[in-house]
Protein backbone atom coordinates (compact mmCIF):
# COMPACT_ATOMS: atom_id res chain seq x y z
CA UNK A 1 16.04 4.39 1.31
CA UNK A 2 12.86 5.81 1.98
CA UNK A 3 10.51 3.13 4.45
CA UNK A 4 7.04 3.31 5.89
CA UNK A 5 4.04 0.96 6.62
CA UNK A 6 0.39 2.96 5.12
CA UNK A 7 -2.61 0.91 8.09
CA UNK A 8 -6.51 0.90 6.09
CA UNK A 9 -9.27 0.16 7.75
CA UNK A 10 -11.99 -1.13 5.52
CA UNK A 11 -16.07 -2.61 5.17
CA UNK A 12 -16.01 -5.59 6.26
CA UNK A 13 -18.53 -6.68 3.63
CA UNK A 14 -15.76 -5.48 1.30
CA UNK A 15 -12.99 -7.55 2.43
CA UNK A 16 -12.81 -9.69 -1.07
CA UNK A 17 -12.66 -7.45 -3.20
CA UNK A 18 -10.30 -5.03 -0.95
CA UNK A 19 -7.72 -8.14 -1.04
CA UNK A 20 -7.93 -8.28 -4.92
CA UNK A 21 -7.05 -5.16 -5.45
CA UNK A 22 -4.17 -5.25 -3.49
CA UNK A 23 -3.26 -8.29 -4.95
CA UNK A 24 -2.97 -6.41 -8.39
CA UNK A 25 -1.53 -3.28 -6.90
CA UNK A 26 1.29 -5.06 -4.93
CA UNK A 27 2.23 -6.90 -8.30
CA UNK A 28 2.55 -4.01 -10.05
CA UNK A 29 4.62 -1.92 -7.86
CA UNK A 30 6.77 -4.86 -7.36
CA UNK A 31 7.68 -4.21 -10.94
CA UNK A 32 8.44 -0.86 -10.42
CA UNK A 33 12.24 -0.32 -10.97
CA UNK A 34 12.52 2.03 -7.27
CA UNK A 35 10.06 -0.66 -5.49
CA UNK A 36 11.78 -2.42 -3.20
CA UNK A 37 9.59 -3.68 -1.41
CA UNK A 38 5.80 -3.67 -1.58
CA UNK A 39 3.65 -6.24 1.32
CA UNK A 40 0.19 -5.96 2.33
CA UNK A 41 -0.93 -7.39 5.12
CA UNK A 42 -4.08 -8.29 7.15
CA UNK A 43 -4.36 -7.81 10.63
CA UNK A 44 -4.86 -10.92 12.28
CA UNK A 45 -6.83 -10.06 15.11
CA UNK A 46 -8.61 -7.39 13.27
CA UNK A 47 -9.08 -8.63 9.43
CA UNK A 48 -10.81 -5.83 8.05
CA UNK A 49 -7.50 -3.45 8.51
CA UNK A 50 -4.77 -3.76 6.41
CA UNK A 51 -1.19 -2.68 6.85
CA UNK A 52 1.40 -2.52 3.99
CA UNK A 53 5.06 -1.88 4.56
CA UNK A 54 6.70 -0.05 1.54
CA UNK A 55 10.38 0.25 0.63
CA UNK A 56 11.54 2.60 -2.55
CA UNK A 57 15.03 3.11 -3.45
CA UNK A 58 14.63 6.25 -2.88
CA UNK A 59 12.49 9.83 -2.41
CA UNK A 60 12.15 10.11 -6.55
CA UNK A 61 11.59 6.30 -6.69
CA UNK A 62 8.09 6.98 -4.11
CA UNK A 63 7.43 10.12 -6.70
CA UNK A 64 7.39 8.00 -9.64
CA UNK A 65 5.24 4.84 -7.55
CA UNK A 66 2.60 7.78 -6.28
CA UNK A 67 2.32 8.94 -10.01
CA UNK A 68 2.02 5.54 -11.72
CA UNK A 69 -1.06 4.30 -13.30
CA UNK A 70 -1.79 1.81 -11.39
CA UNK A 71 -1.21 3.55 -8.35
CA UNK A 72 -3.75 6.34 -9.58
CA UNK A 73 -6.30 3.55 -10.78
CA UNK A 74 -6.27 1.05 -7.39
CA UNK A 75 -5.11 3.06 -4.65
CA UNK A 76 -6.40 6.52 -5.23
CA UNK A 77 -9.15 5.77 -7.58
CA UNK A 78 -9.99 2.48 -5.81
CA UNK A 79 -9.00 1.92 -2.17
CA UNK A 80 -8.91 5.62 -1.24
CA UNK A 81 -12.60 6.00 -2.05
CA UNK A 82 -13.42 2.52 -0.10
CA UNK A 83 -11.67 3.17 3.13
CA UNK A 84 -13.15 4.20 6.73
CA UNK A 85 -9.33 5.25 8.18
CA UNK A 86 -5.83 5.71 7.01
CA UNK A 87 -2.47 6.29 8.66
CA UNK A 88 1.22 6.30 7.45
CA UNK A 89 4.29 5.92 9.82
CA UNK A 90 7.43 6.76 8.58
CA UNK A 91 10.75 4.83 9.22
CA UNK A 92 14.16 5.12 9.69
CA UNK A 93 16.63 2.24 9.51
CA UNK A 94 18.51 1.95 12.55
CA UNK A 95 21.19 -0.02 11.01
């Protein structure tokens, strides 16, 4: 299983929009057949950073996700372009 949370930072004038499109990238990855799991969330003390912990089946399953359209349209051709920071930590299950 391959596991990791991805932390944005983002506008905070863009905050709205921001949440919609991970509204519509989170359901669509949830369809993916590798997607395990696929939850954004706000910061609570700091609501214009976002952190979303991803689970794939597997190393091909996160290929396939990264190469997806919608991937390509929201994240890359959307949030990517719209965000001040980014960060990925990797992690391995303990048990």
């Amino acid at each position: 299983m391959v596991s990791f949370t991805v932390r944005l930072k983002f506008p905070a004038e863009e905050r709205a929009e921001i949440a919609e499109t991970l509204r519509q990238l989170a359901e669509a990855s949830r369809l993916e057949p590798g997607c395990i799991s696929y939850i954004p969330h706000q910061v609570e003390d700091d609501p214009d950073s976002i952190v979303i912990y991803e689970q794939y089946r597997d190393a091909k399953a996160l290929a396939a996700h990264r190469a997806s359209p919608h991937f390509q349209k929201l994240a890359v051709g959307g949030l990517y372009q719209r965000m001040r920071e980014r960060s990925v930590e990797n992690l391995t299950a303990i048990v």
